[in-house]
N, C-alpha and C. Protein backbone atom coordinates (compact mmCIF):
# COMPACT_ATOMS: atom_id res chain seq x y z
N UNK A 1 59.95 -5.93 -32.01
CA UNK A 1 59.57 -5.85 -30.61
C UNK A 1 59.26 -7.25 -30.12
N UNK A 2 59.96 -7.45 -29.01
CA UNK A 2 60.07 -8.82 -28.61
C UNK A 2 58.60 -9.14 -27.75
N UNK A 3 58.53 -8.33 -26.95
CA UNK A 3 57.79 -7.92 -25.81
C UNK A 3 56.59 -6.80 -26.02
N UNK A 4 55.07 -6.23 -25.65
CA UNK A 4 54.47 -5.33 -25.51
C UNK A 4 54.10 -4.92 -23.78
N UNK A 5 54.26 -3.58 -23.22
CA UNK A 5 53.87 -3.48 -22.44
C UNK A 5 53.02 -2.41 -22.00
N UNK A 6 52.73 -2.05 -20.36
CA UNK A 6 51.73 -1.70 -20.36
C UNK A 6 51.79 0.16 -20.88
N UNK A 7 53.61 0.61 -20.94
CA UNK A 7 53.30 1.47 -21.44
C UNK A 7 53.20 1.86 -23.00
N UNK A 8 53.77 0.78 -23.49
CA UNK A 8 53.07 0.47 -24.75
C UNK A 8 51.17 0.64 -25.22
N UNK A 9 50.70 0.39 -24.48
CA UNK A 9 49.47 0.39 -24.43
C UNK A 9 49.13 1.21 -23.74
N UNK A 10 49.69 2.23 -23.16
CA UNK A 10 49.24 4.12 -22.92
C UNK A 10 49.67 4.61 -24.17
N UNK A 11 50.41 4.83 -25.10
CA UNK A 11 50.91 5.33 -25.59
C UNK A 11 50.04 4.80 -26.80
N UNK A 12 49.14 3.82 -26.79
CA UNK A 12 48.12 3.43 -28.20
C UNK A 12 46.72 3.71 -27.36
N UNK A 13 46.56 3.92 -26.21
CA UNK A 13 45.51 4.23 -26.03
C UNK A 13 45.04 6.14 -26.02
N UNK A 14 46.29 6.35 -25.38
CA UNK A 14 46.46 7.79 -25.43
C UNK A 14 46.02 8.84 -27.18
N UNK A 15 46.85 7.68 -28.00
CA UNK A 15 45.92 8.12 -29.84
C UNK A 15 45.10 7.55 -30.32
N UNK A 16 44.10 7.16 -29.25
CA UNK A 16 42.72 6.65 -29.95
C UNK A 16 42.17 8.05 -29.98
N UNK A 17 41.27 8.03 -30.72
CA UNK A 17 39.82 8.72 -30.54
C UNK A 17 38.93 8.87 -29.18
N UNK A 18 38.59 9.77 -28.92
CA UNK A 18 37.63 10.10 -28.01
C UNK A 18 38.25 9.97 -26.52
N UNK A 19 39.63 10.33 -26.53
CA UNK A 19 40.03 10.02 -25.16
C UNK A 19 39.87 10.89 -23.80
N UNK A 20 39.45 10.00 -23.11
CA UNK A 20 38.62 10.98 -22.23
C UNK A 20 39.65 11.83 -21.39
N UNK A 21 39.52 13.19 -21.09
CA UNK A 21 40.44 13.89 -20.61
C UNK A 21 40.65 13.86 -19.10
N UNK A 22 40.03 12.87 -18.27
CA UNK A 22 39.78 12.82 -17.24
C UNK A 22 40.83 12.18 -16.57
N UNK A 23 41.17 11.09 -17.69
CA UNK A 23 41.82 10.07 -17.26
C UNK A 23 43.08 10.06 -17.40
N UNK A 24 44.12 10.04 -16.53
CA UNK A 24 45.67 10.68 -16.69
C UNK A 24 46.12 8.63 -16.68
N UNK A 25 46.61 8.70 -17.82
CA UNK A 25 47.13 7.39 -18.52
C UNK A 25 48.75 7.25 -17.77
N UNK A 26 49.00 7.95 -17.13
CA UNK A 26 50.21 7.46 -16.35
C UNK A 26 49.77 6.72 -15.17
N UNK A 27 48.62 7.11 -14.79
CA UNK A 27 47.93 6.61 -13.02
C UNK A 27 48.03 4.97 -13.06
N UNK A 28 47.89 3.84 -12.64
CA UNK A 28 48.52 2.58 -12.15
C UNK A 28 46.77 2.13 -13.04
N UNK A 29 46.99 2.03 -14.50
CA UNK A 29 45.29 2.07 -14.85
C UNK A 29 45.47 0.29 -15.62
N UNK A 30 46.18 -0.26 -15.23
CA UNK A 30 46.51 -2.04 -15.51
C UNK A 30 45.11 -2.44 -15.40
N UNK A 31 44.38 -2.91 -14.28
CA UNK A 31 43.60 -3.34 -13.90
C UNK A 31 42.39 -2.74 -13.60
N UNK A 32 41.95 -1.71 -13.92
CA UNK A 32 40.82 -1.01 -14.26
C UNK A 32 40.30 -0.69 -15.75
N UNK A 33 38.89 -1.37 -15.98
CA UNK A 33 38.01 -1.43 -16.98
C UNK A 33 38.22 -0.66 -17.93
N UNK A 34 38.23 -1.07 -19.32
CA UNK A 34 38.00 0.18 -20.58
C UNK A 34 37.06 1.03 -19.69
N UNK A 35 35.32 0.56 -19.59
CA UNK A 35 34.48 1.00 -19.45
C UNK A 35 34.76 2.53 -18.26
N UNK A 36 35.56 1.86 -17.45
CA UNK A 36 35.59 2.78 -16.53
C UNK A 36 36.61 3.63 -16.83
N UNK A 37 37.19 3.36 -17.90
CA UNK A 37 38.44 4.54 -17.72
C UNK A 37 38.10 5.46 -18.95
N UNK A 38 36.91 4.96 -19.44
CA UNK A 38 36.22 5.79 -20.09
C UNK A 38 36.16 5.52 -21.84
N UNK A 39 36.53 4.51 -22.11
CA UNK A 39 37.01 3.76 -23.29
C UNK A 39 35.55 2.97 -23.78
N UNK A 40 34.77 3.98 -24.92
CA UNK A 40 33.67 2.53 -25.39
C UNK A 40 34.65 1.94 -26.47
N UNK A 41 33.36 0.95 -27.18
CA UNK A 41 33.84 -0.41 -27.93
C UNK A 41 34.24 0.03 -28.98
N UNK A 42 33.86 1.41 -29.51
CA UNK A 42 34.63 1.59 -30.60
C UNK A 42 36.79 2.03 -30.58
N UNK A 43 36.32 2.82 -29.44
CA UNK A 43 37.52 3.16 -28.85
C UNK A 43 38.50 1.37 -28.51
N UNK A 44 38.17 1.14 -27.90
CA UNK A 44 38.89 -0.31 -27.58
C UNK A 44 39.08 -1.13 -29.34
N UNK A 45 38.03 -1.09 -30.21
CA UNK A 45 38.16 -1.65 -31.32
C UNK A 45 39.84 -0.86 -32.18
N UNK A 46 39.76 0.51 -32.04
CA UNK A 46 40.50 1.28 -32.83
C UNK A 46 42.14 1.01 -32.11
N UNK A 47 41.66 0.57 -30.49
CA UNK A 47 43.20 0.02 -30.14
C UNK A 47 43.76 -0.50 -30.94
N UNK A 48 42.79 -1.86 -30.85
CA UNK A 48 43.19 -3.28 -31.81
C UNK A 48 43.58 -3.48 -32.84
N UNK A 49 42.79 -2.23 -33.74
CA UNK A 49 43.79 -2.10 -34.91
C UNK A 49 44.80 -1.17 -34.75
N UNK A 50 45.00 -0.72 -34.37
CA UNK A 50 46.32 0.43 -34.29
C UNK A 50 47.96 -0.78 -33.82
N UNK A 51 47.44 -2.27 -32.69
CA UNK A 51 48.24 -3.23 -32.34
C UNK A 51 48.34 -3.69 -33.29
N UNK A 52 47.35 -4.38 -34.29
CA UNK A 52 47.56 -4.93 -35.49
C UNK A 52 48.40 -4.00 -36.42
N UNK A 53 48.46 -2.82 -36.82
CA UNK A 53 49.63 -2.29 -37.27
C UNK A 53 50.27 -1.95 -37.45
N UNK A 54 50.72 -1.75 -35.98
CA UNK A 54 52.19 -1.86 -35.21
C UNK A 54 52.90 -3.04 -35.12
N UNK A 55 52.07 -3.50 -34.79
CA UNK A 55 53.00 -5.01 -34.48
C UNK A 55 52.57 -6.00 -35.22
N UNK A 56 51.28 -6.36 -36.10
CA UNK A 56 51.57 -7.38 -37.19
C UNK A 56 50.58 -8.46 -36.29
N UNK A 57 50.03 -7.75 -34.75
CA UNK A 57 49.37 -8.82 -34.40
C UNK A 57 47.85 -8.70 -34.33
N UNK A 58 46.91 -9.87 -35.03
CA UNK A 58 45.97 -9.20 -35.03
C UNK A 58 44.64 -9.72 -33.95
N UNK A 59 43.79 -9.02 -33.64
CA UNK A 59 43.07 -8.92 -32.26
C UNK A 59 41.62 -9.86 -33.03
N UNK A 60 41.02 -10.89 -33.10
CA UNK A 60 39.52 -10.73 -33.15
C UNK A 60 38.71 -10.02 -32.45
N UNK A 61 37.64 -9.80 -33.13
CA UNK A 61 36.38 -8.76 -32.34
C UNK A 61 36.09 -9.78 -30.88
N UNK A 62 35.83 -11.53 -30.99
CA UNK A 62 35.46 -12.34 -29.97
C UNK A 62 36.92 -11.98 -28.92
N UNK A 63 37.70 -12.08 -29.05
CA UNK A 63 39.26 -11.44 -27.80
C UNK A 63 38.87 -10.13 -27.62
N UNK A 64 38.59 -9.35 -28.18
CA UNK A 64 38.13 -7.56 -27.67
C UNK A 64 37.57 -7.65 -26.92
N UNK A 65 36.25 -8.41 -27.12
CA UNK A 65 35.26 -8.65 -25.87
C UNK A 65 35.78 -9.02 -24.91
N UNK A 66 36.70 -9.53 -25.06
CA UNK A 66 37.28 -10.69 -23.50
C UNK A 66 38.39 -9.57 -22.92
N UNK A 67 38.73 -9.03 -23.66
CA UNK A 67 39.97 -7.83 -23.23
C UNK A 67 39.21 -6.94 -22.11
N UNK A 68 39.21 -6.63 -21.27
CA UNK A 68 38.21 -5.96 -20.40
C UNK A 68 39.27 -4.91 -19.76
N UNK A 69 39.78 -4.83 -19.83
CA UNK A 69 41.41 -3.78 -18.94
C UNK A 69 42.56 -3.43 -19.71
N UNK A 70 43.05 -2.53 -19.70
CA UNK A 70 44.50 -2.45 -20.48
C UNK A 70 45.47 -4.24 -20.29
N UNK A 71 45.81 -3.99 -18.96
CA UNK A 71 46.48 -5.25 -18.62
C UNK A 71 46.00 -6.44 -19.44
N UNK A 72 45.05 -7.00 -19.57
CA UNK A 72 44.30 -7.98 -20.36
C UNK A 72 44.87 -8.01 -21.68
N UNK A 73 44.46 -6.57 -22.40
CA UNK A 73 45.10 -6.73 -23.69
C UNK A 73 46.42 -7.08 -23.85
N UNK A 74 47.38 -6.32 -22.92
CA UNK A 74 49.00 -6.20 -22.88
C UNK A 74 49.31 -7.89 -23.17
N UNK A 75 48.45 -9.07 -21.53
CA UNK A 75 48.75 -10.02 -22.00
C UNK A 75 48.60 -11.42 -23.05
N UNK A 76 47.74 -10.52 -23.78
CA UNK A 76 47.15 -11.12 -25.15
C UNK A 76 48.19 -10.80 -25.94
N UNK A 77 47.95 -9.49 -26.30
CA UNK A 77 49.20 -9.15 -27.50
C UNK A 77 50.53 -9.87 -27.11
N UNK A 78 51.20 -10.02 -26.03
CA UNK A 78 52.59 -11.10 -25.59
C UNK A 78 52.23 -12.45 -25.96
N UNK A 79 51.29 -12.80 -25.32
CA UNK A 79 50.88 -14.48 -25.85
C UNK A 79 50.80 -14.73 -27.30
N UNK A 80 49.89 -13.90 -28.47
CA UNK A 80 50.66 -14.26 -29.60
C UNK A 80 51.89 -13.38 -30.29
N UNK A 81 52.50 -12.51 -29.66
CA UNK A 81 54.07 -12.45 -29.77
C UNK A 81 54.95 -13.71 -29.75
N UNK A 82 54.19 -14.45 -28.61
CA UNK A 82 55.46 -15.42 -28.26
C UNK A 82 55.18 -17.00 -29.17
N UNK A 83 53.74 -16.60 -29.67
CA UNK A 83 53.30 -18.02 -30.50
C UNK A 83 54.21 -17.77 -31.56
């Protein structure tokens, strides 16, 4: 995979744990908060590894913190794709 995108990252957020049923992961959810879309830190942590072993790329806990939105992550995971 050359590229990750954002429906890439419905489709790993959608098999986390604890996903809240509220939240329909097709809706335009780029730029709106884990927090708000109902995602705690463990949930966002279990992304990170699920990216790490899919794709070989791996997330520090200090970048999780900084990841604040789907979109955020999407353009992390591309930036070291492309390193």
């Amino acid at each position: 995979m050359t590229t990750f995108g954002l429906d890439d990252m419905r489709r790993i957020m959608g098999g986390c744990a604890g996903v809240p049923e509220t939240i329909d992961l097709n809706d335009d959810i780029g730029d709106i908060t884990f927090v708000d879309l109902g995602y705690d830190s463990l949930a966002v942590l279990e992304m990170a590894a699920r990216i790490q072993q899919e794709l070989g790329v791996r997330i520090p806990d200090d970048a999780v913190d900084e990841m604040k939105t789907p979109q955020a992550a999407v353009d992390y995971v591309n930036r070291r794709l492309a390193a």
